[in-house]
PDB file of N, CA and C in Angstrom:
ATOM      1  N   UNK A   1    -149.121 -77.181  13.746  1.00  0.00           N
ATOM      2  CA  UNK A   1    -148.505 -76.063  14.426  1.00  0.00           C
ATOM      3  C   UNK A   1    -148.480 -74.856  13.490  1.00  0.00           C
ATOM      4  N   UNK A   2    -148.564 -73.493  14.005  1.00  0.00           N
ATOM      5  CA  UNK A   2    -148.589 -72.502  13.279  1.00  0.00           C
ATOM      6  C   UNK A   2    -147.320 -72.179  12.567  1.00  0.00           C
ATOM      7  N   UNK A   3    -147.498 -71.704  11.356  1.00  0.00           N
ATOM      8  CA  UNK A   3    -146.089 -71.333  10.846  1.00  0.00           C
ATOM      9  C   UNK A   3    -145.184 -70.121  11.721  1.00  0.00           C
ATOM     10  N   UNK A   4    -145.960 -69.311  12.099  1.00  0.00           N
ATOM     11  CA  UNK A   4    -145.307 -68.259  13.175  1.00  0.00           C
ATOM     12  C   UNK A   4    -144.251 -68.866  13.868  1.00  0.00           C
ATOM     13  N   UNK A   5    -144.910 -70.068  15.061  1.00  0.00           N
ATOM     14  CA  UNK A   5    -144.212 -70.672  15.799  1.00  0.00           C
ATOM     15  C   UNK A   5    -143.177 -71.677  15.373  1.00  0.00           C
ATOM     16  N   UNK A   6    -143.401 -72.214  14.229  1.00  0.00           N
ATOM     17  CA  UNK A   6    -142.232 -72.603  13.492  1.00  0.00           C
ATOM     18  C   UNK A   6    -141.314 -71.363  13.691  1.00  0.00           C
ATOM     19  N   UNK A   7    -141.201 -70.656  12.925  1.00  0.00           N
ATOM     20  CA  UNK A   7    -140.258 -69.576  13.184  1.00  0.00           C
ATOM     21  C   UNK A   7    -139.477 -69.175  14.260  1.00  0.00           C
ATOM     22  N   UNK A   8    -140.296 -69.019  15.225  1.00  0.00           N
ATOM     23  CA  UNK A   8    -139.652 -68.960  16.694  1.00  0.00           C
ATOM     24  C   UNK A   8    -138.650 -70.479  16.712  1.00  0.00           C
ATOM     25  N   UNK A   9    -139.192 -71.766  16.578  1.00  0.00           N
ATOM     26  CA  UNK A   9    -138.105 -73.007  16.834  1.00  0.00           C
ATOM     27  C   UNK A   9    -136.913 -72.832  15.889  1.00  0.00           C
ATOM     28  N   UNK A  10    -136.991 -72.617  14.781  1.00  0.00           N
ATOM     29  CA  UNK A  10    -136.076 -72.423  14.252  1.00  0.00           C
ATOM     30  C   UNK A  10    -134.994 -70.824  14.066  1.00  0.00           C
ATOM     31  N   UNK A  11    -135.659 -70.149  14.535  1.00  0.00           N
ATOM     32  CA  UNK A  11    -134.627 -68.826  15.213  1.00  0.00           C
ATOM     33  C   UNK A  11    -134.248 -69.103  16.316  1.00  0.00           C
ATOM     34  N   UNK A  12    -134.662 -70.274  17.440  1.00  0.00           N
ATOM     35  CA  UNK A  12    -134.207 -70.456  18.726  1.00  0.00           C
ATOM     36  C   UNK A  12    -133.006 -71.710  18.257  1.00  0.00           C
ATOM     37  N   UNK A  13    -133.077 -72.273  17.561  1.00  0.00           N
ATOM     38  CA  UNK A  13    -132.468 -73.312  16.721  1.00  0.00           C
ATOM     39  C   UNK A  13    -131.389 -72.574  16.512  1.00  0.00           C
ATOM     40  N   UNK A  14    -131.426 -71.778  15.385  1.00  0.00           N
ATOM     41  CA  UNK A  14    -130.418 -71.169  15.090  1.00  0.00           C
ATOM     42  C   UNK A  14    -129.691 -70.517  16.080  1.00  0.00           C
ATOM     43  N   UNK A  15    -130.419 -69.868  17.314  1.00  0.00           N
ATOM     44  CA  UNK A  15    -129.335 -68.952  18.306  1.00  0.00           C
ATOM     45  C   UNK A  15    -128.311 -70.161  18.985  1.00  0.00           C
ATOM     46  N   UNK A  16    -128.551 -71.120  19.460  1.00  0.00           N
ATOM     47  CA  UNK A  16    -127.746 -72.073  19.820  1.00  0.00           C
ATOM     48  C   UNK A  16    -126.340 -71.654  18.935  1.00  0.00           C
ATOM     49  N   UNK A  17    -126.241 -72.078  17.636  1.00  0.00           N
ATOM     50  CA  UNK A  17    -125.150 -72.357  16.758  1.00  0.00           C
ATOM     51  C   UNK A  17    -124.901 -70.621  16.610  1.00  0.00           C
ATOM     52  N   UNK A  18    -125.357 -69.718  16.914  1.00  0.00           N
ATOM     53  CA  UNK A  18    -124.898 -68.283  17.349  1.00  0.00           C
ATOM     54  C   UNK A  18    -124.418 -67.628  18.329  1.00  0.00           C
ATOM     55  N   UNK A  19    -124.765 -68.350  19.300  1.00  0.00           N
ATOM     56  CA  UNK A  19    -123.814 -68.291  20.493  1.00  0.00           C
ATOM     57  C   UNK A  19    -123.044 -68.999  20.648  1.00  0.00           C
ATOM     58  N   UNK A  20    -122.704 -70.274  20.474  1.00  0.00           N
ATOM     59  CA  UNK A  20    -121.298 -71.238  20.679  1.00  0.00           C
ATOM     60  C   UNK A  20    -120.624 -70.513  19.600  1.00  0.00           C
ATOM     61  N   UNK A  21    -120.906 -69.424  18.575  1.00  0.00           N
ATOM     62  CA  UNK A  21    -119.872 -69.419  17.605  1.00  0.00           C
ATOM     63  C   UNK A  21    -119.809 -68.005  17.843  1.00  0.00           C
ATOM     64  N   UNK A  22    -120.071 -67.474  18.616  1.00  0.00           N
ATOM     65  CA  UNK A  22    -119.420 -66.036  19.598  1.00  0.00           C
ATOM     66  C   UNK A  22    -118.586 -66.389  20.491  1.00  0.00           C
ATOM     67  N   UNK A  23    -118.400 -67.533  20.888  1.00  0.00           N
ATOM     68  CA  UNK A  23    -117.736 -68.576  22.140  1.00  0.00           C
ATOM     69  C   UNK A  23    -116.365 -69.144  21.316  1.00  0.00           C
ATOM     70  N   UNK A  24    -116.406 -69.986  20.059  1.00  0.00           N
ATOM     71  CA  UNK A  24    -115.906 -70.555  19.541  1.00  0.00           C
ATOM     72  C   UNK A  24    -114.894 -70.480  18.268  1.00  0.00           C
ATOM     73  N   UNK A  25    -115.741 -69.574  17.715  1.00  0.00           N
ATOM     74  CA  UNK A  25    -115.554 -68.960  16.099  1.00  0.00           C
ATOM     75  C   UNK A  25    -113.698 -68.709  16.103  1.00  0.00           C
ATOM     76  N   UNK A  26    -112.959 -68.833  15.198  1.00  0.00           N
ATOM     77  CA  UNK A  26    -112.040 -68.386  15.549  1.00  0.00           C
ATOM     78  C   UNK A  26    -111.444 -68.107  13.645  1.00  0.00           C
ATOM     79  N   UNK A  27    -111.728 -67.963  12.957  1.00  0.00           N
ATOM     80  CA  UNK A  27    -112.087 -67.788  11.452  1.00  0.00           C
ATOM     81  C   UNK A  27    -112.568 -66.935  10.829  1.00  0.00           C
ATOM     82  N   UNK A  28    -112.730 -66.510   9.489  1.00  0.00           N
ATOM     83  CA  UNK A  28    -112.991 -65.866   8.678  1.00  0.00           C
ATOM     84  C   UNK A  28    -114.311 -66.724   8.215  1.00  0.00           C
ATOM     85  N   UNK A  29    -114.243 -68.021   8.221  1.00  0.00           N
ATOM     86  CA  UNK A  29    -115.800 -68.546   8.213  1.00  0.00           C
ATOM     87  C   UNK A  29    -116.676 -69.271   9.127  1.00  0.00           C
ATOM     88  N   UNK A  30    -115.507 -69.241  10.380  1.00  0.00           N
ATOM     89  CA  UNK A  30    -116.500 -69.533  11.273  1.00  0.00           C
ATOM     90  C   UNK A  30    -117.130 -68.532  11.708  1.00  0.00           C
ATOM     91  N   UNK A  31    -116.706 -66.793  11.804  1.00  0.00           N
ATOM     92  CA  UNK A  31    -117.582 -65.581  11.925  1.00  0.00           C
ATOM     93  C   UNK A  31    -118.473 -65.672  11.328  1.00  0.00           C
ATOM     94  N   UNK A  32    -118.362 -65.952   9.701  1.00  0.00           N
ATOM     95  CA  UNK A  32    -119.190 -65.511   8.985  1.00  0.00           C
ATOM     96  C   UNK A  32    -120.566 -66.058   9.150  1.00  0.00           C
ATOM     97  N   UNK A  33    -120.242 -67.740   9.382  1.00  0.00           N
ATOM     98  CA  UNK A  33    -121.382 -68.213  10.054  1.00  0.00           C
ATOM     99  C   UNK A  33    -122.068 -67.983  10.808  1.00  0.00           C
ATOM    100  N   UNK A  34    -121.107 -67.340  12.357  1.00  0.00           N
ATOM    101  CA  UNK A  34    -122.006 -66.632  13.484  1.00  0.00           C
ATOM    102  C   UNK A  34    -122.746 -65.618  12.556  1.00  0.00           C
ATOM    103  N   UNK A  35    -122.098 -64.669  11.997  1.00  0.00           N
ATOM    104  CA  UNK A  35    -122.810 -63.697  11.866  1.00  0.00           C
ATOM    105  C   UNK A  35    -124.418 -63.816  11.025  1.00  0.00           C
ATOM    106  N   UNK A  36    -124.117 -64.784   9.693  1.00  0.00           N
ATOM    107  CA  UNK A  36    -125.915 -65.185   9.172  1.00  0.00           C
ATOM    108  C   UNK A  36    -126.331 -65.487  10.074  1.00  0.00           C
ATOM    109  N   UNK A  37    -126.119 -66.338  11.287  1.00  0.00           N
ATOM    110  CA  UNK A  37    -127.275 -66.792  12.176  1.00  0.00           C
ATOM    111  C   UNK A  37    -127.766 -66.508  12.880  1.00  0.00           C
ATOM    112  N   UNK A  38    -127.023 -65.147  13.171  1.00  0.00           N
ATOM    113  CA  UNK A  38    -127.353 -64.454  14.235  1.00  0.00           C
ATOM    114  C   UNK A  38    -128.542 -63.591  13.428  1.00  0.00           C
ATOM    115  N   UNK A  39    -128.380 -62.697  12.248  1.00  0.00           N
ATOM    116  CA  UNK A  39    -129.015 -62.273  11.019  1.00  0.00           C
ATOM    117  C   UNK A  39    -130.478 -62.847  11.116  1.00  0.00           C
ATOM    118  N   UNK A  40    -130.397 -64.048  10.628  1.00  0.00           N
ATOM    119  CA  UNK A  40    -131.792 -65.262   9.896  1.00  0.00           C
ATOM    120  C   UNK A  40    -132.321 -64.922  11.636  1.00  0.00           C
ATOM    121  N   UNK A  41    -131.704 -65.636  12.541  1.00  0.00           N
ATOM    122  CA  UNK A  41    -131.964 -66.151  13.613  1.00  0.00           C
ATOM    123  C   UNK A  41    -133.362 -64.717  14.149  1.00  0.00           C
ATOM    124  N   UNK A  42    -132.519 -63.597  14.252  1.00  0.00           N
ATOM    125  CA  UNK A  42    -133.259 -62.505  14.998  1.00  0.00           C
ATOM    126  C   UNK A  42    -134.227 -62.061  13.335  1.00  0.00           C
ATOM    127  N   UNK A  43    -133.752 -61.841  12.769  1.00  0.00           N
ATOM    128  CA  UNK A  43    -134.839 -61.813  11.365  1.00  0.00           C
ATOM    129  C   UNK A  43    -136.416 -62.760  12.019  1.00  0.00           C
ATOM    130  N   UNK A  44    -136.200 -63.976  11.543  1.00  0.00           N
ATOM    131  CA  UNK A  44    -136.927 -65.061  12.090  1.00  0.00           C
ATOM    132  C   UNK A  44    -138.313 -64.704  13.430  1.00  0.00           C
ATOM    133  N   UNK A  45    -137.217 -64.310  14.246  1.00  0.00           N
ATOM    134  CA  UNK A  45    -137.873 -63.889  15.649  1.00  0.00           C
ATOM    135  C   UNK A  45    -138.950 -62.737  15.454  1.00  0.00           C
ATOM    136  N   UNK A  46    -137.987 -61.424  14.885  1.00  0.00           N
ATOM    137  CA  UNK A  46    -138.859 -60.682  14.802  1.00  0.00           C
ATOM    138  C   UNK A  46    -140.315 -60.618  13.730  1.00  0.00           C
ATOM    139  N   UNK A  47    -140.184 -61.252  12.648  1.00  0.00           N
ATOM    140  CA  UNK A  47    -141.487 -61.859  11.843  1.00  0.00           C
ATOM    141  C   UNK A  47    -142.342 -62.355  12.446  1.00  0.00           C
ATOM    142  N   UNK A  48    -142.300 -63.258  13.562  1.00  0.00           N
ATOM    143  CA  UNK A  48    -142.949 -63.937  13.951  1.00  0.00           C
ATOM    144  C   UNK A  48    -143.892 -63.122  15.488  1.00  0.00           C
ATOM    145  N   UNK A  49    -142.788 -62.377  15.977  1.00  0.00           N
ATOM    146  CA  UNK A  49    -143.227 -61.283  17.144  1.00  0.00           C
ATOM    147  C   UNK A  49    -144.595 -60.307  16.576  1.00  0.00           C
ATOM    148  N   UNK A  50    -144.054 -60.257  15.164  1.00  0.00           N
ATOM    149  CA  UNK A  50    -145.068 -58.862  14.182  1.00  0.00           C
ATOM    150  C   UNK A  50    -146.600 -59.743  14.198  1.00  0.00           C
ATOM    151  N   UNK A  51    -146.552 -61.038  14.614  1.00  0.00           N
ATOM    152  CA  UNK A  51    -148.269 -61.689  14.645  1.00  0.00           C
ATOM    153  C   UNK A  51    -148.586 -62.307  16.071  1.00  0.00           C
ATOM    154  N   UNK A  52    -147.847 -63.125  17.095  1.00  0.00           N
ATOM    155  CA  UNK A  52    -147.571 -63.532  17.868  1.00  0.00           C
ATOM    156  C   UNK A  52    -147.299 -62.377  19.385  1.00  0.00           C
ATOM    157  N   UNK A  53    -147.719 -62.642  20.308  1.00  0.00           N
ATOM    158  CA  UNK A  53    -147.588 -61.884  21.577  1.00  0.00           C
ATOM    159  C   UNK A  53    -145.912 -61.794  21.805  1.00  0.00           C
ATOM    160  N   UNK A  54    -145.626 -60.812  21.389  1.00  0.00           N
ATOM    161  CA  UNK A  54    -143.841 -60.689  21.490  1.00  0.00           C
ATOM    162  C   UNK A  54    -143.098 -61.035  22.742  1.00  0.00           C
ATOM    163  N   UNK A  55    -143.766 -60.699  23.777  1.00  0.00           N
ATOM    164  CA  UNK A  55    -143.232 -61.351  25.025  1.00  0.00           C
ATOM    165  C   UNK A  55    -142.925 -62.791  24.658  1.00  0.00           C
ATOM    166  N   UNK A  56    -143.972 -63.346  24.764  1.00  0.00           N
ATOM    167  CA  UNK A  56    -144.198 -64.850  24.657  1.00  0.00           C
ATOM    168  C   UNK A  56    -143.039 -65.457  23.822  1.00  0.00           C
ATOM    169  N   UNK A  57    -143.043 -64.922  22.847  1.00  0.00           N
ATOM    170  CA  UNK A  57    -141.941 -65.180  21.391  1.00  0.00           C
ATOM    171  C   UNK A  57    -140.759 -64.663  21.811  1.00  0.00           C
ATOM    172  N   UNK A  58    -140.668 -63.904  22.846  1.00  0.00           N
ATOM    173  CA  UNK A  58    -138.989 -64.041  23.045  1.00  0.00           C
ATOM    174  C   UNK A  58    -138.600 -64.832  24.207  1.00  0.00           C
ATOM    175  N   UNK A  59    -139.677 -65.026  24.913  1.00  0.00           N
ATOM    176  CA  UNK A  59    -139.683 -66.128  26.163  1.00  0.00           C
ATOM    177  C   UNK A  59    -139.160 -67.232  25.659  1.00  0.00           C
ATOM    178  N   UNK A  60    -139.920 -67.523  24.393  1.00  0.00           N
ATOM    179  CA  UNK A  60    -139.658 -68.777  24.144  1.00  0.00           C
ATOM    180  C   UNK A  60    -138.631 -68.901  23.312  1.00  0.00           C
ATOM    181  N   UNK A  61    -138.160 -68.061  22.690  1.00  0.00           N
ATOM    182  CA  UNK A  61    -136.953 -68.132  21.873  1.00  0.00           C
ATOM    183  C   UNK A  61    -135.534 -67.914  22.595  1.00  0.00           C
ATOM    184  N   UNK A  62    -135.752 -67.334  23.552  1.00  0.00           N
ATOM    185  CA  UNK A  62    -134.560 -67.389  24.756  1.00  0.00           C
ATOM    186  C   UNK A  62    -134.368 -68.427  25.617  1.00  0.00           C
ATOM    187  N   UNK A  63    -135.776 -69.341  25.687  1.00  0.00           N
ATOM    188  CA  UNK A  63    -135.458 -70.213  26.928  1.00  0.00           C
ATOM    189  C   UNK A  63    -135.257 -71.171  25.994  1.00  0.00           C
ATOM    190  N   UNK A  64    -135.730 -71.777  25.180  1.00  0.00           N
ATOM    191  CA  UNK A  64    -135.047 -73.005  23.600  1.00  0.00           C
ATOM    192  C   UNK A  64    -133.621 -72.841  23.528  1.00  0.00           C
ATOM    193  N   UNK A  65    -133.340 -71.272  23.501  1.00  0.00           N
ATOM    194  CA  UNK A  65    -131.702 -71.082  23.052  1.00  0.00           C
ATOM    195  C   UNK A  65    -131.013 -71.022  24.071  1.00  0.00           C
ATOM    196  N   UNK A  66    -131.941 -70.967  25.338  1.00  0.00           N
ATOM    197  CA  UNK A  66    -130.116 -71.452  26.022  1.00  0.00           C
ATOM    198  C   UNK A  66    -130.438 -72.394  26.668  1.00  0.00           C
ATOM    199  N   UNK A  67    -131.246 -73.306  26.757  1.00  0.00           N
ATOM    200  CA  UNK A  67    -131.475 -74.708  27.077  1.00  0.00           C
ATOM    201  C   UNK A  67    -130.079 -75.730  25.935  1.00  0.00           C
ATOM    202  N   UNK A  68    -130.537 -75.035  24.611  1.00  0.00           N
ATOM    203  CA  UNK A  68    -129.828 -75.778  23.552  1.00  0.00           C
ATOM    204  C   UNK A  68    -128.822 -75.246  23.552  1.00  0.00           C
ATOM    205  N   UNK A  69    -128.167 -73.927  24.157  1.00  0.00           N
ATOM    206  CA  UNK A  69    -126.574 -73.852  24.442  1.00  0.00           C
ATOM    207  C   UNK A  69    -126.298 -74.762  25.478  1.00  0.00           C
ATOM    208  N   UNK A  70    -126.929 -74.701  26.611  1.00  0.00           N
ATOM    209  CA  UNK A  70    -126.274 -75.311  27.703  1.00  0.00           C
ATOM    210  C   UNK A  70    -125.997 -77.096  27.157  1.00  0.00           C
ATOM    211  N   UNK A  71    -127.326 -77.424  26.681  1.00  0.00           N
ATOM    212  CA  UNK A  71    -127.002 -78.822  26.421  1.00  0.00           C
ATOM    213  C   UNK A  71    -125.797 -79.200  25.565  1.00  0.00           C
ATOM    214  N   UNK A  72    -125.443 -78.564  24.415  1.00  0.00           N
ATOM    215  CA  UNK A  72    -124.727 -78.234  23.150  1.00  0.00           C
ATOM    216  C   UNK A  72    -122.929 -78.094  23.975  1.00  0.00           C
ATOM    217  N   UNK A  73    -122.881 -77.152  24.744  1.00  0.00           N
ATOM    218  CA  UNK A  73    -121.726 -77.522  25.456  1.00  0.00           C
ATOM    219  C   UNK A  73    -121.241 -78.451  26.509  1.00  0.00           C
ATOM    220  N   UNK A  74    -122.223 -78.798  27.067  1.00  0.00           N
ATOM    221  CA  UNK A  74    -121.848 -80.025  27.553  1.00  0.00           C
ATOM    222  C   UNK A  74    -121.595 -81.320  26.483  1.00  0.00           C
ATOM    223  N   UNK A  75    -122.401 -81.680  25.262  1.00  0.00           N
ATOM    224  CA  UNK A  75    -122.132 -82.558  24.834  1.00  0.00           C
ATOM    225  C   UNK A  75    -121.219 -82.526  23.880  1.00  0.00           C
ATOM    226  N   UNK A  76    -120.680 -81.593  23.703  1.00  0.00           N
ATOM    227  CA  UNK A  76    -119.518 -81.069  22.413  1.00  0.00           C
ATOM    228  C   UNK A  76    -118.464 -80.152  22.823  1.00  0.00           C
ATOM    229  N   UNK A  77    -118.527 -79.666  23.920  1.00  0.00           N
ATOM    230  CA  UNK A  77    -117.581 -78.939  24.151  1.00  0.00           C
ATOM    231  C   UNK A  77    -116.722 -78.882  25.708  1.00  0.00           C
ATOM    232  N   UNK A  78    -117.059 -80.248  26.109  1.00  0.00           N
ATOM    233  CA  UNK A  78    -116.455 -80.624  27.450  1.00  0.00           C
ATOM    234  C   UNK A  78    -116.944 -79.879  28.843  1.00  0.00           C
ATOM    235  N   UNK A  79    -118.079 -78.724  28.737  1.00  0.00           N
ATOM    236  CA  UNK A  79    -118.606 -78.902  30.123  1.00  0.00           C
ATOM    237  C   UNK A  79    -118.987 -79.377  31.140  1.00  0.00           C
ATOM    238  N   UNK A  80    -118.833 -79.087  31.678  1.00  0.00           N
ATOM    239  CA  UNK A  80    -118.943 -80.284  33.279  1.00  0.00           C
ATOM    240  C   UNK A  80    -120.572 -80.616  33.295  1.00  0.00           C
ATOM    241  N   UNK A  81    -121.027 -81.432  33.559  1.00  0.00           N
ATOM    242  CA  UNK A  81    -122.330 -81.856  33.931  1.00  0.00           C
ATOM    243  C   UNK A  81    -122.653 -81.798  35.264  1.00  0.00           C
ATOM    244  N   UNK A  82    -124.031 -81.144  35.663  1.00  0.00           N
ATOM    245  CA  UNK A  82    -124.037 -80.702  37.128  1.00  0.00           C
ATOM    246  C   UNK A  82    -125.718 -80.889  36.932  1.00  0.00           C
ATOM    247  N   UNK A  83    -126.468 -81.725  37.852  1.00  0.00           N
ATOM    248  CA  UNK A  83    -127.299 -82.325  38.417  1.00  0.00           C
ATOM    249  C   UNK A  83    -128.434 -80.815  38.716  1.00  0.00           C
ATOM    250  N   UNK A  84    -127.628 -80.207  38.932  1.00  0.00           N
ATOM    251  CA  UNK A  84    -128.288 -78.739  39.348  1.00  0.00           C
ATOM    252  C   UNK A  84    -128.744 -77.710  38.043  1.00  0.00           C
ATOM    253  N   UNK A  85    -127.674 -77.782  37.378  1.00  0.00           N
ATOM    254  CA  UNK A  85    -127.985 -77.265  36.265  1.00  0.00           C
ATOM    255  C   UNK A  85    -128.982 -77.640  35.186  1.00  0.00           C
ATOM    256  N   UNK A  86    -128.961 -78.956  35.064  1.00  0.00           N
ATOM    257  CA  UNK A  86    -129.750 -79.966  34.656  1.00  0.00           C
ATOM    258  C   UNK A  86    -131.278 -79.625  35.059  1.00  0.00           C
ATOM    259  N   UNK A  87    -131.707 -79.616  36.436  1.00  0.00           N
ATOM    260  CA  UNK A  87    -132.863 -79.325  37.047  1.00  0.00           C
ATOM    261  C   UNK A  87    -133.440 -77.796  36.911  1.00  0.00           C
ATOM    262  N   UNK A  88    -132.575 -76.968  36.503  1.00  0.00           N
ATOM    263  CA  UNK A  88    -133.006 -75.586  36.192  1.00  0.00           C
ATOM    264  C   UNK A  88    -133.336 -75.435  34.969  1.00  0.00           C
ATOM    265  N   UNK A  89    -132.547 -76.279  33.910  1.00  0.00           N
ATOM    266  CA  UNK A  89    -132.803 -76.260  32.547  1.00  0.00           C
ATOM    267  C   UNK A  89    -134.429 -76.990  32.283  1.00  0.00           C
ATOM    268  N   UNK A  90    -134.282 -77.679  32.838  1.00  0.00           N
ATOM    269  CA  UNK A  90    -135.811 -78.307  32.870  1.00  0.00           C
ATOM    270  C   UNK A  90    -136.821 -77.615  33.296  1.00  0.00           C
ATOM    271  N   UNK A  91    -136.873 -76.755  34.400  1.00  0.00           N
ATOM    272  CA  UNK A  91    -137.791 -76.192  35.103  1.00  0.00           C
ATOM    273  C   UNK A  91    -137.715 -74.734  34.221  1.00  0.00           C
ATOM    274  N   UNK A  92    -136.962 -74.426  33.622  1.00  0.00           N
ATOM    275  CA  UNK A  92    -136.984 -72.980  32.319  1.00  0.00           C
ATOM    276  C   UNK A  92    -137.904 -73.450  31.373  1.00  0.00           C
ATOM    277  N   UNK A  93    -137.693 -74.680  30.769  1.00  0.00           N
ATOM    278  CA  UNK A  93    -138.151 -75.518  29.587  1.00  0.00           C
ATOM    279  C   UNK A  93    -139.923 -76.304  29.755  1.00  0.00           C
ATOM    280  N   UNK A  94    -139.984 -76.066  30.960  1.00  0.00           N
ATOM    281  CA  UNK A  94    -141.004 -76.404  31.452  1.00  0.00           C
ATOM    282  C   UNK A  94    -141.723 -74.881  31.601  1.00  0.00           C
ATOM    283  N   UNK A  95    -141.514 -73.823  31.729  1.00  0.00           N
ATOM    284  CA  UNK A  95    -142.005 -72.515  31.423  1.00  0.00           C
ATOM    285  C   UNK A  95    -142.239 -72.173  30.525  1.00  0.00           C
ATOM    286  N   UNK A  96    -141.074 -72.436  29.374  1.00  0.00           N
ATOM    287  CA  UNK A  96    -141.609 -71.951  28.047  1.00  0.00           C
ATOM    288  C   UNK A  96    -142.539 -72.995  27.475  1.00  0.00           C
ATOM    289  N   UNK A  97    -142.403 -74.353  27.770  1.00  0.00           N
ATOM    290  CA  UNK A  97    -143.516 -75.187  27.093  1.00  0.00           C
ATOM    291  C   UNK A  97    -145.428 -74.797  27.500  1.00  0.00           C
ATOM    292  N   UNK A  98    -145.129 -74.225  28.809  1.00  0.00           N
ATOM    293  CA  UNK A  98    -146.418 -73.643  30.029  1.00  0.00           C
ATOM    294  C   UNK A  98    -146.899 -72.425  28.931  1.00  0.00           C
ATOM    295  N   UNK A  99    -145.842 -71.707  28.369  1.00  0.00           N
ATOM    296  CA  UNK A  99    -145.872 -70.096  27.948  1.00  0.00           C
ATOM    297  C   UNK A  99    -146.718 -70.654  26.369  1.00  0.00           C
ATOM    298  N   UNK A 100    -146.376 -71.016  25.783  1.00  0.00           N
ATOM    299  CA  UNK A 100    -146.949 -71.705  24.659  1.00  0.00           C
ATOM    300  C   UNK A 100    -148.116 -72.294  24.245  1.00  0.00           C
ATOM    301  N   UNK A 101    -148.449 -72.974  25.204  1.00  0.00           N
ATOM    302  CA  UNK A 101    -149.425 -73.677  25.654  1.00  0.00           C
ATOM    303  C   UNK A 101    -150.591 -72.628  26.255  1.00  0.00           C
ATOM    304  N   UNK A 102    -150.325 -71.745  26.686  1.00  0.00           N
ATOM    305  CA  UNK A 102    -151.569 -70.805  27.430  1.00  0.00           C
ATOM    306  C   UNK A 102    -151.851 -69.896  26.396  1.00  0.00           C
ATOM    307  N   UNK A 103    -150.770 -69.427  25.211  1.00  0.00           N
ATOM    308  CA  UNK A 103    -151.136 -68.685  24.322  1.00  0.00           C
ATOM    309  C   UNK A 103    -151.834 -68.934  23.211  1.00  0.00           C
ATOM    310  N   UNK A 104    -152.906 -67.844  23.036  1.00  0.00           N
ATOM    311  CA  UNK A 104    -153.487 -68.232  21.742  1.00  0.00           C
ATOM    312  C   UNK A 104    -153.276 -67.949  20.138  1.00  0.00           C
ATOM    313  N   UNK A 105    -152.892 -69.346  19.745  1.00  0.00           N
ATOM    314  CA  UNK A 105    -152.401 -69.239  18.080  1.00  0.00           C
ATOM    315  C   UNK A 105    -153.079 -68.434  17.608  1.00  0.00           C
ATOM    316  N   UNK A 106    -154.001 -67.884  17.400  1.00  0.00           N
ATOM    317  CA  UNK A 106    -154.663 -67.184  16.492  1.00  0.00           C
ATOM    318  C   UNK A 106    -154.548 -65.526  17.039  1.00  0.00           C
ATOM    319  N   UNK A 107    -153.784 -64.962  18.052  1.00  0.00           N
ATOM    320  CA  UNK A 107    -153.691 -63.518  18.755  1.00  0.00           C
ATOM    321  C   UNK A 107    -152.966 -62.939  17.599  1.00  0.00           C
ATOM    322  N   UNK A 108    -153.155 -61.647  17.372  1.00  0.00           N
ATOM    323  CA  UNK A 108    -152.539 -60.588  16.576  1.00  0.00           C
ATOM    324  C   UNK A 108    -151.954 -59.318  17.660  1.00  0.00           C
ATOM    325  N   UNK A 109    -151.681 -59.951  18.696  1.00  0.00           N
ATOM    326  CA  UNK A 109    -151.148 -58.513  20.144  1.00  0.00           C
ATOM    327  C   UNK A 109    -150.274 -57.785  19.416  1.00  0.00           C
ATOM    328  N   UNK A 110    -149.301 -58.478  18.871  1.00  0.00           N
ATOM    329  CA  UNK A 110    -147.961 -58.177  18.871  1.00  0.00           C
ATOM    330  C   UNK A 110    -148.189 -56.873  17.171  1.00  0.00           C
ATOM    331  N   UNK A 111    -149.184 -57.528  16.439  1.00  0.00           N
ATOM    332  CA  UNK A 111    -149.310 -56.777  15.433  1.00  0.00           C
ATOM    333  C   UNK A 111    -149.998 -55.042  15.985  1.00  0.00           C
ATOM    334  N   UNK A 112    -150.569 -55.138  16.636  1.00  0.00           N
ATOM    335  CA  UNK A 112    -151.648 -54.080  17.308  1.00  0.00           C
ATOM    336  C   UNK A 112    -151.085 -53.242  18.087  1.00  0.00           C
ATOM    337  N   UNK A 113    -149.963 -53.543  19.339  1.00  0.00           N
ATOM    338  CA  UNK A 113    -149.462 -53.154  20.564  1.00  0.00           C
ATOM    339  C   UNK A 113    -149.187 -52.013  20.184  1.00  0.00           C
TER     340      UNK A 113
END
């Protein structure tokens, strides 16, 4: 896998634990945490946008991160589980895996645009 797209998983990685801790945070270090990750997280993104088709790279870094919020509060933070929700998260996740898959690793759009 390209290192670019590494980047994107792990800035989408990171937004998870950046949004539950805009949700959650209630500290002087639980901010502080939101706040690097939010930092690294969009840092991350945008490096990777500067070689990568930027659409694509935020497609996919938005639909990872709130797939992995939604899952993340249900399993840690007592959300209700809903059959429906479930089926949308999949069918998002199934877009960005589609979005990925059609793009070509080797494009420089995003450098050029």
């Amino acid at each position: 896998m390209n290192r670019n797209w590494m980047k994107v998983f792990v800035a989408a990685f990171l937004e998870i634990f950046w949004v539950i801790g805009l949700a959650h945070a209630y500290d002087f270090w639980t901010w502080t945490g939101t706040i690097i990750a939010i930092i690294v997280s969009n840092y991350l993104m945008i490096t990777a946008a500067q070689v990568l088709p930027a659409g694509t790279v935020y497609a996919v870094f938005v639909g990872l991160g709130t797939a992995g919020t939604v899952v993340s509060e249900i399993l840690f933070f007592g959300e209700p589980f809903k059959w429906k929700k479930t089926l949308l998260i999949l069918i998002l996740l199934i877009g960005v895996i589609g979005l990925k898959l059609v793009t070509d690793n080797n494009s420089e759009e995003g450098a050029e645009s």
